[in-house]
PDB file of N, CA and C in Angstrom:
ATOM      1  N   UNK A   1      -8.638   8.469   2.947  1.00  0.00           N
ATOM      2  CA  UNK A   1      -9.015   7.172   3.459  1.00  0.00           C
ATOM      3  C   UNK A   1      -9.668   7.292   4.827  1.00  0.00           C
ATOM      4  N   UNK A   2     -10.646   8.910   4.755  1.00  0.00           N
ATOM      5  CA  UNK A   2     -10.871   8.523   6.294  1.00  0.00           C
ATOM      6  C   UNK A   2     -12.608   8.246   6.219  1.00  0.00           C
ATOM      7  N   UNK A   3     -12.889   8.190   5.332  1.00  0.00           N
ATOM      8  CA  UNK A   3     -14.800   8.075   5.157  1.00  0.00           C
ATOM      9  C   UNK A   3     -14.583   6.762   5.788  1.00  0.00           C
ATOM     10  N   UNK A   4     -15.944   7.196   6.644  1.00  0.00           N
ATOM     11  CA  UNK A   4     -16.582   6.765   7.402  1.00  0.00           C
ATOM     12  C   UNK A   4     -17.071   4.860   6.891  1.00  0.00           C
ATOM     13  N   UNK A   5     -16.871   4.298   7.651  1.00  0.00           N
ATOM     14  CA  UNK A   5     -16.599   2.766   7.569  1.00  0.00           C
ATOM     15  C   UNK A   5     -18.181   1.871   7.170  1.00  0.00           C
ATOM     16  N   UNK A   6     -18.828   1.239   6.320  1.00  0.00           N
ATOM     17  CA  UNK A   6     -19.852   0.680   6.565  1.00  0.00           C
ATOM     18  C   UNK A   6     -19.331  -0.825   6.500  1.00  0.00           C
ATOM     19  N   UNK A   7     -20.585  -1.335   7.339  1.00  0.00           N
ATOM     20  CA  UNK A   7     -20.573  -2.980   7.344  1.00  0.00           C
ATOM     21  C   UNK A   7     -19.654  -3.086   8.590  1.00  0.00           C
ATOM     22  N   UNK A   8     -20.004  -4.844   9.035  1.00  0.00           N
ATOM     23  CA  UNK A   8     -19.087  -5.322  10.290  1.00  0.00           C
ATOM     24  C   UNK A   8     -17.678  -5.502   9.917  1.00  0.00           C
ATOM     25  N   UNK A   9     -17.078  -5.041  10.908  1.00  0.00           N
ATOM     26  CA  UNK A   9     -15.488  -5.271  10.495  1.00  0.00           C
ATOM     27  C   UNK A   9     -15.227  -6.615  11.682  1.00  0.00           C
ATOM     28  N   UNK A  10     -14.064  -7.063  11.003  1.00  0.00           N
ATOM     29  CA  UNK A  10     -14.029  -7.942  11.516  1.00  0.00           C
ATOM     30  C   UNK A  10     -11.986  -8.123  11.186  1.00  0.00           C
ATOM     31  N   UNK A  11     -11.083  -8.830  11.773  1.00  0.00           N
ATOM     32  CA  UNK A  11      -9.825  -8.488  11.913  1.00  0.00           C
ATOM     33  C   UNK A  11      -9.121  -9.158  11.664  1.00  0.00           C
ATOM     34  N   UNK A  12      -7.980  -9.646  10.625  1.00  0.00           N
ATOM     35  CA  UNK A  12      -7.365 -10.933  10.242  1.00  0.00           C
ATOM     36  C   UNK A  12      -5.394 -10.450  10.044  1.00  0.00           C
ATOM     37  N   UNK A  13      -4.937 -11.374  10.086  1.00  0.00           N
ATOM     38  CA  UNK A  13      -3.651 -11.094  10.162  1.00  0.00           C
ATOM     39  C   UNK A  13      -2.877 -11.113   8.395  1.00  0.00           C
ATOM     40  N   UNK A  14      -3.572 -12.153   7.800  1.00  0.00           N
ATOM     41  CA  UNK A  14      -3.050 -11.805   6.026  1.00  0.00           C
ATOM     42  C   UNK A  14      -4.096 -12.310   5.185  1.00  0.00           C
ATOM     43  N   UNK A  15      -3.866 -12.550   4.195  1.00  0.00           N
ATOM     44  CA  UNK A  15      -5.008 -12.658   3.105  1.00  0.00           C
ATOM     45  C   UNK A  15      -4.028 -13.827   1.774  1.00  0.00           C
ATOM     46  N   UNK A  16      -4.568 -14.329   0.744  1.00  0.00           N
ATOM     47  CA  UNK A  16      -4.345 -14.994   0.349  1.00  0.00           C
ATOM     48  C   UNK A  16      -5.090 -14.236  -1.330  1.00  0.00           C
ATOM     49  N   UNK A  17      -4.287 -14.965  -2.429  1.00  0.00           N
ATOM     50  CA  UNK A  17      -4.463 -15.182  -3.339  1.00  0.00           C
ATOM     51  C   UNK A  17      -4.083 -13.594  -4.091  1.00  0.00           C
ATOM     52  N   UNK A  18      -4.306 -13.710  -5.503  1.00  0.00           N
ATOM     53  CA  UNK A  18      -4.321 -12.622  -6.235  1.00  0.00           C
ATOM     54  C   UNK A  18      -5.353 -11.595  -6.832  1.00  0.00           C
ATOM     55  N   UNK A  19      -6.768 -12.545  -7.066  1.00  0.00           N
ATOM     56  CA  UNK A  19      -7.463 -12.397  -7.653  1.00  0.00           C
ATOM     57  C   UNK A  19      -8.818 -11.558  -6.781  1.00  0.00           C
ATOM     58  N   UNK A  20      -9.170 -10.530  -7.364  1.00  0.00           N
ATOM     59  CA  UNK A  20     -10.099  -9.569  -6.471  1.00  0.00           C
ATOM     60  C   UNK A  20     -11.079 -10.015  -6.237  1.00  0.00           C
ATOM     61  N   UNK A  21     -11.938  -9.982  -5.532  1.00  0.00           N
ATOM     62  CA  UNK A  21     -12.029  -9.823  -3.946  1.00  0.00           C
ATOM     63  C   UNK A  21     -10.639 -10.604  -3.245  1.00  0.00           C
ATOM     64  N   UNK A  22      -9.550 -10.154  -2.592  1.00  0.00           N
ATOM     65  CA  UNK A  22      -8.627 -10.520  -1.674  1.00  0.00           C
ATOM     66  C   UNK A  22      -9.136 -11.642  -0.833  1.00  0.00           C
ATOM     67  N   UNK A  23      -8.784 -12.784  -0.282  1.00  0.00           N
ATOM     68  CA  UNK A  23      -9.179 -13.683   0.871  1.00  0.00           C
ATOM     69  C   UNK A  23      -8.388 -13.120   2.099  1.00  0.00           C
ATOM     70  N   UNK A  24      -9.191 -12.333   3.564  1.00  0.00           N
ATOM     71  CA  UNK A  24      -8.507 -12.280   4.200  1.00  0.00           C
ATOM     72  C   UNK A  24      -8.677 -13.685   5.164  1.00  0.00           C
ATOM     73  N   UNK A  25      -7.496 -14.236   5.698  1.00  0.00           N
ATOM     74  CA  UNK A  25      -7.170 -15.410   6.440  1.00  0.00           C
ATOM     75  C   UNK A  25      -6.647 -14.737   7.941  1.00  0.00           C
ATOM     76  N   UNK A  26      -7.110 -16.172   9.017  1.00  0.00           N
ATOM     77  CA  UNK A  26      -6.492 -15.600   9.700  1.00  0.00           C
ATOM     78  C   UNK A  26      -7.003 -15.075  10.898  1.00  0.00           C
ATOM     79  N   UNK A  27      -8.487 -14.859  11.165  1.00  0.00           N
ATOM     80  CA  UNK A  27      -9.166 -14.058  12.035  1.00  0.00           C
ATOM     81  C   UNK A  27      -8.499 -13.703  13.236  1.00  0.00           C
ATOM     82  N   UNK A  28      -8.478 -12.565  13.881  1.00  0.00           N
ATOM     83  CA  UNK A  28      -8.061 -12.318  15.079  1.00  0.00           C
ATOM     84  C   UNK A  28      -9.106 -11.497  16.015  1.00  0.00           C
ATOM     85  N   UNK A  29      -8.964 -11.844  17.500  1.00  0.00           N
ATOM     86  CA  UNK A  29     -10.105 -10.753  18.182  1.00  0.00           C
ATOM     87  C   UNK A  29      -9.506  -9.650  18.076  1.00  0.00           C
ATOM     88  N   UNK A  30     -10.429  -8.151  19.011  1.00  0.00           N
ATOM     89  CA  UNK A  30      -9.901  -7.226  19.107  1.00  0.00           C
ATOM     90  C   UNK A  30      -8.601  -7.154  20.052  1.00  0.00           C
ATOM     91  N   UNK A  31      -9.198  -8.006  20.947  1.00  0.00           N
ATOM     92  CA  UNK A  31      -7.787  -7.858  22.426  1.00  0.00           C
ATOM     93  C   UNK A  31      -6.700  -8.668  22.013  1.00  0.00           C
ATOM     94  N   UNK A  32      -6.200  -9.207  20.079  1.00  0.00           N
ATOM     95  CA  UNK A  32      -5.188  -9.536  19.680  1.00  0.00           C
ATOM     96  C   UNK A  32      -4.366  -8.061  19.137  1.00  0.00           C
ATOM     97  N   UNK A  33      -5.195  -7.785  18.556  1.00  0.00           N
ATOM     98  CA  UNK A  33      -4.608  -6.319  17.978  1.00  0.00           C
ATOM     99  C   UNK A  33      -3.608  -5.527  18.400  1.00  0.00           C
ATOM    100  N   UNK A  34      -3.380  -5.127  20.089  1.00  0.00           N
ATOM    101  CA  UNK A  34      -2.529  -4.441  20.506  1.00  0.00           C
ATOM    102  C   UNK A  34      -1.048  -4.591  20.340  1.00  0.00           C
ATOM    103  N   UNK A  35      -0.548  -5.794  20.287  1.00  0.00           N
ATOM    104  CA  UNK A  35       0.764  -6.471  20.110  1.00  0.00           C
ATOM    105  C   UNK A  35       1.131  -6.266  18.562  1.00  0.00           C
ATOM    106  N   UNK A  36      -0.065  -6.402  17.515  1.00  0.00           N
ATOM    107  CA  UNK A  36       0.342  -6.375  16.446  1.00  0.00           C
ATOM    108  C   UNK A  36       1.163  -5.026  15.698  1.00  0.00           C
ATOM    109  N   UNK A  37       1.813  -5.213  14.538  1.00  0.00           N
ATOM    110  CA  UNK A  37       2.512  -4.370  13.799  1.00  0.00           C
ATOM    111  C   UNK A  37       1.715  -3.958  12.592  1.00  0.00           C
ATOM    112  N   UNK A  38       1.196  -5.349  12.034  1.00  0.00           N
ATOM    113  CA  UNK A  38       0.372  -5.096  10.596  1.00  0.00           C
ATOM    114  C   UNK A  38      -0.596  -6.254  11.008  1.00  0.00           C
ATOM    115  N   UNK A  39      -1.452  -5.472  10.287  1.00  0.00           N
ATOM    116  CA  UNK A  39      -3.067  -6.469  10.411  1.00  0.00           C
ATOM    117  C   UNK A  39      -3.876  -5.845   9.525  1.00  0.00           C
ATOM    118  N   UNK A  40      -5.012  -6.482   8.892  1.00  0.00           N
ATOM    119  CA  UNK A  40      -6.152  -6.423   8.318  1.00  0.00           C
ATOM    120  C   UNK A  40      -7.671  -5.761   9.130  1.00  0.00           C
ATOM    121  N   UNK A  41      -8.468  -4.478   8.419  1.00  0.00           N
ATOM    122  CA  UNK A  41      -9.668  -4.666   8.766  1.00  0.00           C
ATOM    123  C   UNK A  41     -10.420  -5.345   7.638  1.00  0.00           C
ATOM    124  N   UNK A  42     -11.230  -5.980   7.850  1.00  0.00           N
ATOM    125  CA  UNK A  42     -12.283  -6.766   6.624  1.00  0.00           C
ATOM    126  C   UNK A  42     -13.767  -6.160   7.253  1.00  0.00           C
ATOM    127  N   UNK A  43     -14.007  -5.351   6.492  1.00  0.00           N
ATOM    128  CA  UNK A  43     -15.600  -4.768   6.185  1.00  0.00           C
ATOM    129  C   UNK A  43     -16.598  -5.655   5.270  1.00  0.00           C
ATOM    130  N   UNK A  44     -17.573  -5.885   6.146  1.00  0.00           N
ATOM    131  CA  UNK A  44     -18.342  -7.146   5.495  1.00  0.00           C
ATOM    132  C   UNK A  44     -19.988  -6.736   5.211  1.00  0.00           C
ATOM    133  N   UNK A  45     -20.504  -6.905   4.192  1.00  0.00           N
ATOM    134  CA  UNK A  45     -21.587  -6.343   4.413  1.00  0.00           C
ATOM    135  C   UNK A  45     -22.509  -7.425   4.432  1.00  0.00           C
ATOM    136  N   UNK A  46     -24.337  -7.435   4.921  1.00  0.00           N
ATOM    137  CA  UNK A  46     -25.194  -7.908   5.274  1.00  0.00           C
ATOM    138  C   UNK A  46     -25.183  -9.370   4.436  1.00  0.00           C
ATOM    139  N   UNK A  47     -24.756  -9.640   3.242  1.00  0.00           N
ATOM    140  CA  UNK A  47     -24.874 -10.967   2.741  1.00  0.00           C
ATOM    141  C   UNK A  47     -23.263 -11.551   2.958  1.00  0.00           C
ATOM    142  N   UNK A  48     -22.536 -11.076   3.817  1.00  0.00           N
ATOM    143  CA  UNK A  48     -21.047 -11.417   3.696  1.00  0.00           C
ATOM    144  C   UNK A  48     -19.978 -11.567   2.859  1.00  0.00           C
ATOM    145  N   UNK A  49     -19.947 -10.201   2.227  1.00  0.00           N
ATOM    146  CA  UNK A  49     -19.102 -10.162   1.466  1.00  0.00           C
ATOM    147  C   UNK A  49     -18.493  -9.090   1.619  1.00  0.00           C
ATOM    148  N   UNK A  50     -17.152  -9.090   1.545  1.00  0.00           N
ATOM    149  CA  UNK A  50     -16.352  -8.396   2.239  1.00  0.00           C
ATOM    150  C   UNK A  50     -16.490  -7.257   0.818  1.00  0.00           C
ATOM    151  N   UNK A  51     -16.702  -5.659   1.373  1.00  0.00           N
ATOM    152  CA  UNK A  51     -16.806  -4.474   0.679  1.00  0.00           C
ATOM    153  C   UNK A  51     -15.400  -4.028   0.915  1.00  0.00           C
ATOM    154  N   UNK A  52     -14.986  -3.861   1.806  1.00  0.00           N
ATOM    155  CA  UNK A  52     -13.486  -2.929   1.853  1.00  0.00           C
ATOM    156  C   UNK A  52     -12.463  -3.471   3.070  1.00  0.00           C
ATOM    157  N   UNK A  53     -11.151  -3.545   2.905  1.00  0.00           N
ATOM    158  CA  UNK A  53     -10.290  -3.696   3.387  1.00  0.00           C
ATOM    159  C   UNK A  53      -9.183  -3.227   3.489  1.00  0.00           C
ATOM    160  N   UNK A  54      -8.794  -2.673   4.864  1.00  0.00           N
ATOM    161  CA  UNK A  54      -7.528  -2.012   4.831  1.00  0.00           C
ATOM    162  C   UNK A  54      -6.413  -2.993   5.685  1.00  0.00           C
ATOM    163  N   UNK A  55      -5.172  -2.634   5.309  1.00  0.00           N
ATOM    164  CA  UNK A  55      -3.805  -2.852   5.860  1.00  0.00           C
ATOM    165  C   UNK A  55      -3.248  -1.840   6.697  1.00  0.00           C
ATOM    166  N   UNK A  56      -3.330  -2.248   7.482  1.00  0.00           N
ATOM    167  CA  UNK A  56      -2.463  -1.578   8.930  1.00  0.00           C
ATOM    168  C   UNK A  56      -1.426  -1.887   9.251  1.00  0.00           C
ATOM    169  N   UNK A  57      -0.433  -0.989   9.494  1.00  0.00           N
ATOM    170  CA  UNK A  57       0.865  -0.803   9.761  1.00  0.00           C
ATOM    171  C   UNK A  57       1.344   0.332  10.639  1.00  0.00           C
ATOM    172  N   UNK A  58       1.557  -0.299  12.057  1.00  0.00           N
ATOM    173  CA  UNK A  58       1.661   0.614  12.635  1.00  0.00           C
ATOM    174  C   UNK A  58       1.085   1.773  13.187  1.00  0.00           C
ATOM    175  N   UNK A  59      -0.414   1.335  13.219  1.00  0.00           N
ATOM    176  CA  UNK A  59      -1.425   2.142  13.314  1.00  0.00           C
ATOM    177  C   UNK A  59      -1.825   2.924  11.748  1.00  0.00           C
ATOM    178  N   UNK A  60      -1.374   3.012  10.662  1.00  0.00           N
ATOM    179  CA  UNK A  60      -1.643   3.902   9.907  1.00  0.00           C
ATOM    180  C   UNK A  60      -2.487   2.805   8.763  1.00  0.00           C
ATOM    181  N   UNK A  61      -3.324   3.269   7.686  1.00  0.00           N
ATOM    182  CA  UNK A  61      -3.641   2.506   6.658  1.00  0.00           C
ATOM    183  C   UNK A  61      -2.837   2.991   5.549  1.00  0.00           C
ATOM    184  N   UNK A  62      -1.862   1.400   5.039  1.00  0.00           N
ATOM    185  CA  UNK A  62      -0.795   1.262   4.168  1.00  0.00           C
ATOM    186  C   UNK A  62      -1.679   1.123   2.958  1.00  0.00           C
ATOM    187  N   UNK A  63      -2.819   0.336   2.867  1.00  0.00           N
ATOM    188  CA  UNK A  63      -3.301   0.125   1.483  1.00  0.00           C
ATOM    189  C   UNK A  63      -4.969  -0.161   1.879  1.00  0.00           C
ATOM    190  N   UNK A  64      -5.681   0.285   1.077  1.00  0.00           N
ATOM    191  CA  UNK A  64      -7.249   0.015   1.053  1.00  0.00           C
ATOM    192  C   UNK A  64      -7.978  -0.421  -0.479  1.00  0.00           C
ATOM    193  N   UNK A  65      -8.726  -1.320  -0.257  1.00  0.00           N
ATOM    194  CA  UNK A  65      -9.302  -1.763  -1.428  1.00  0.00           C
ATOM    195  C   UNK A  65     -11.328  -1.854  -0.887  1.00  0.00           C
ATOM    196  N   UNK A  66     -11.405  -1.297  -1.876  1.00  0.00           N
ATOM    197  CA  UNK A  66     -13.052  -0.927  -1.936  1.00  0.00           C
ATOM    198  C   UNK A  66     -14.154  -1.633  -3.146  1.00  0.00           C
ATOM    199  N   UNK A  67     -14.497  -2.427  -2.726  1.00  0.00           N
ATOM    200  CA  UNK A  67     -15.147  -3.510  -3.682  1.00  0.00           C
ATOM    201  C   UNK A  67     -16.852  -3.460  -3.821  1.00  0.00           C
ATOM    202  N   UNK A  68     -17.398  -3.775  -4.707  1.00  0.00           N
ATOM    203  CA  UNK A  68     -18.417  -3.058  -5.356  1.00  0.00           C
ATOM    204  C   UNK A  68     -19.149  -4.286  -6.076  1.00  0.00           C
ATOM    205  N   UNK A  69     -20.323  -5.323  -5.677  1.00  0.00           N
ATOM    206  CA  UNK A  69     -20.836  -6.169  -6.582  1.00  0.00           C
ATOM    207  C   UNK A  69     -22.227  -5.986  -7.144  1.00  0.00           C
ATOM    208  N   UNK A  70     -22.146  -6.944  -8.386  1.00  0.00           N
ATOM    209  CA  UNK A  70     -23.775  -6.532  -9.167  1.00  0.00           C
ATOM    210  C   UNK A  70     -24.565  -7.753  -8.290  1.00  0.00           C
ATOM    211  N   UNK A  71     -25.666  -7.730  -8.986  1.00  0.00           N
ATOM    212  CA  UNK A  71     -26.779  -7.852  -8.548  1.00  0.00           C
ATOM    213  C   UNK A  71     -26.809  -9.062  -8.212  1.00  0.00           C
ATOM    214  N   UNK A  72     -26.159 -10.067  -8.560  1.00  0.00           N
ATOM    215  CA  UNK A  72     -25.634 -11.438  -8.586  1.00  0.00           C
ATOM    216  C   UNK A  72     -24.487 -12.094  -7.809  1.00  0.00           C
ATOM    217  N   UNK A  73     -24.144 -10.566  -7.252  1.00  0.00           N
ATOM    218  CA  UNK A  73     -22.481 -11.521  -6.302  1.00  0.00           C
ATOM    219  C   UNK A  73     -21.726 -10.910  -6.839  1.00  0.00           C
ATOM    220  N   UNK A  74     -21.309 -11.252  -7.915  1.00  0.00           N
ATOM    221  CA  UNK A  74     -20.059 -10.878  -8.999  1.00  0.00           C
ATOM    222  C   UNK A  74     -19.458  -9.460  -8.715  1.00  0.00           C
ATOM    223  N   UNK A  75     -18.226  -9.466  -8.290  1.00  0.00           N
ATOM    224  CA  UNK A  75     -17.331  -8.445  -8.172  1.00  0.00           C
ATOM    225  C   UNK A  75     -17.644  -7.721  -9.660  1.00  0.00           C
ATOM    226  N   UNK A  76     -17.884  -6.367  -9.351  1.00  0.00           N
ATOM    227  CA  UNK A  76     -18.222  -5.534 -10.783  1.00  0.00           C
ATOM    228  C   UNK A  76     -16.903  -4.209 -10.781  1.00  0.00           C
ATOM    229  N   UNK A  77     -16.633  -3.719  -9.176  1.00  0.00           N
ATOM    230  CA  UNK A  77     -15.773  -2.458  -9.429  1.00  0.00           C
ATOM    231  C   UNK A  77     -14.428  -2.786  -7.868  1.00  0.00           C
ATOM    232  N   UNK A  78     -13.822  -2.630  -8.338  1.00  0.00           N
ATOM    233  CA  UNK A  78     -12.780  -2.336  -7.369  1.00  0.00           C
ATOM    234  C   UNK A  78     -11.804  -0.833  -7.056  1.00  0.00           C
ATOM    235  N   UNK A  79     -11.215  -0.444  -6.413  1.00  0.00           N
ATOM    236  CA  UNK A  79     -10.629   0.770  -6.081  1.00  0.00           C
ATOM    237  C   UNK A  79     -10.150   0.333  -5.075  1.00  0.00           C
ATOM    238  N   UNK A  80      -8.507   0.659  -5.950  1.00  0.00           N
ATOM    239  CA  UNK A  80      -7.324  -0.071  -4.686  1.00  0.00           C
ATOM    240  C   UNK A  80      -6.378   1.308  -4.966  1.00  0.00           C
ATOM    241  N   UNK A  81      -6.627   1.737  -3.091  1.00  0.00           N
ATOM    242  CA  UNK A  81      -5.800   3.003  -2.980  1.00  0.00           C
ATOM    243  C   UNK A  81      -4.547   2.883  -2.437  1.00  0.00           C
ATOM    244  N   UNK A  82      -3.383   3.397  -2.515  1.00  0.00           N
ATOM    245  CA  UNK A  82      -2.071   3.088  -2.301  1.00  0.00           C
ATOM    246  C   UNK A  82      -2.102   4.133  -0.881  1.00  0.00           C
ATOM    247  N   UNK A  83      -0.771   4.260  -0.107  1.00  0.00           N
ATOM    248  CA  UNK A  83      -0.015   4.617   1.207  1.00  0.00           C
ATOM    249  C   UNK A  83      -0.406   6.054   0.460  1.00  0.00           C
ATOM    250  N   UNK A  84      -0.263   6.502  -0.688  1.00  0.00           N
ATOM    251  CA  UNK A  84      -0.172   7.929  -0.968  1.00  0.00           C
ATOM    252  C   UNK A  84      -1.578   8.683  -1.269  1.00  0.00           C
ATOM    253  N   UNK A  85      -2.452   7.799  -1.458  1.00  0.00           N
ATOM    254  CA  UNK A  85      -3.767   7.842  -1.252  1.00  0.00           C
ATOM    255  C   UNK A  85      -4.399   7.933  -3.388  1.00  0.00           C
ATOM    256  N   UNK A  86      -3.015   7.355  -3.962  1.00  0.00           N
ATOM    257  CA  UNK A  86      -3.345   7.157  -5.643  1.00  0.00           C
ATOM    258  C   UNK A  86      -4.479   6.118  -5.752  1.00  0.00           C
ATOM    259  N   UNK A  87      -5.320   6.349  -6.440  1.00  0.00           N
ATOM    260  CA  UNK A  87      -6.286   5.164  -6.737  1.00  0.00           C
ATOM    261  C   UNK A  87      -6.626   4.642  -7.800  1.00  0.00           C
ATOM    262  N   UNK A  88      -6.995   3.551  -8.078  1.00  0.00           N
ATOM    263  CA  UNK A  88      -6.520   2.259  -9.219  1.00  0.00           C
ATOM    264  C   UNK A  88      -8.186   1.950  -9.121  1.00  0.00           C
ATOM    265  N   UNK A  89      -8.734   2.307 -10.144  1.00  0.00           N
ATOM    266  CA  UNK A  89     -10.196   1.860 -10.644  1.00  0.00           C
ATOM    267  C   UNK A  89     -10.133   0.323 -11.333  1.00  0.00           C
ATOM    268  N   UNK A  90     -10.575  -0.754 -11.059  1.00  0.00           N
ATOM    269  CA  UNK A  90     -10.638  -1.993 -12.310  1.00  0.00           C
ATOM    270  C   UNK A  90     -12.183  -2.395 -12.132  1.00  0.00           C
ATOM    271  N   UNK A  91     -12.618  -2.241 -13.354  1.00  0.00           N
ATOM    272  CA  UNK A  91     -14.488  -2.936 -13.516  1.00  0.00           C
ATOM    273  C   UNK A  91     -14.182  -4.129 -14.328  1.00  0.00           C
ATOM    274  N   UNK A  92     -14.985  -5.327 -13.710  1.00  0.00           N
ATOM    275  CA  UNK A  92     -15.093  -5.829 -14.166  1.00  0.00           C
ATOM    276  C   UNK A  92     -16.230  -6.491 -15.023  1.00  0.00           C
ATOM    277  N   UNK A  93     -15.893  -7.114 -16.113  1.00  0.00           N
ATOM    278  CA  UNK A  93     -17.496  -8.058 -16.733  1.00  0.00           C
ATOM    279  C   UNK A  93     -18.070  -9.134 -16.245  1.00  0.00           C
ATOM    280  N   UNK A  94     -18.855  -9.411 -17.027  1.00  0.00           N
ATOM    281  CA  UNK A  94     -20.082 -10.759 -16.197  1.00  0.00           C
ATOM    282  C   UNK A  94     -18.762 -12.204 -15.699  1.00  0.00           C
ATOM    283  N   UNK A  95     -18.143 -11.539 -16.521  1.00  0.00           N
ATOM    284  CA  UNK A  95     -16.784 -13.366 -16.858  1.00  0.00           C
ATOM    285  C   UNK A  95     -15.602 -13.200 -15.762  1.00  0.00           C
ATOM    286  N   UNK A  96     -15.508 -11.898 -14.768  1.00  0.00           N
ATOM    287  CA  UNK A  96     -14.925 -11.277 -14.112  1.00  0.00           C
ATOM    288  C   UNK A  96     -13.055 -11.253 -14.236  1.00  0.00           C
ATOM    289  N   UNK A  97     -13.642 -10.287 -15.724  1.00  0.00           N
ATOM    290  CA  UNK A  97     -12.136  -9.966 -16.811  1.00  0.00           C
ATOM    291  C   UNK A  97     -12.509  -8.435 -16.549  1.00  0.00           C
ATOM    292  N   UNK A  98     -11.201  -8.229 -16.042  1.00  0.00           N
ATOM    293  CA  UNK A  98     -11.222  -6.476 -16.341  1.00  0.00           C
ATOM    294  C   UNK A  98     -11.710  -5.833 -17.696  1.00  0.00           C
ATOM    295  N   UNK A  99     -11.932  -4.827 -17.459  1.00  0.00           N
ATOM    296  CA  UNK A  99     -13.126  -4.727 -18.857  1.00  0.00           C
ATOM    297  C   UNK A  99     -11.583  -3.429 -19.110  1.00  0.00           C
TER     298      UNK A  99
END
């Protein structure tokens, strides 16, 4: 989980819902960060849509999810890596049903 970061990050305290792409909620500046325990980075790319996000805990990344859309918006691939660095592939179809 250490490749190199693209897109603006930007910093939130939790996220909402179940369904992939994650909603992170919450925004925080950088000069909130220091006090914190767990927090969000949200990697956003040029049309704003958030590509990857990690969970921080304690300085370390607890969980990362790496998101991937077609040509249209539509979430097509996800890769959600665990604390142990296991990774969980889900593609999805045009109807955004795991295929």
């Amino acid at each position: 989980m250490t490749e190199e970061m693209q897109g603006t990050c930007r910093y939130f305290l939790t996220y909402t819902g179940v369904k992939l792409p994650l909603t992170l909620l919450n925004e925080l500046e950088p000069d909130q960060l220091g006090n914190r325990i767990t927090f969000f980075h949200g990697y956003y790319d040029g049309l704003g849509r958030l590509v990857r996000l990690q969970k921080m805990v304690y300085g370390e990344i607890e969980m990362e999810h790496r998101y991937q859309y077609d040509e249209t918006g539509l979430l097509q691939r996800a890769e959600i890596i665990d604390i142990d660095g296991e990774v969980t592939v889900l593609e999805f179809d045009k109807n955004g049903l795991v295929k």
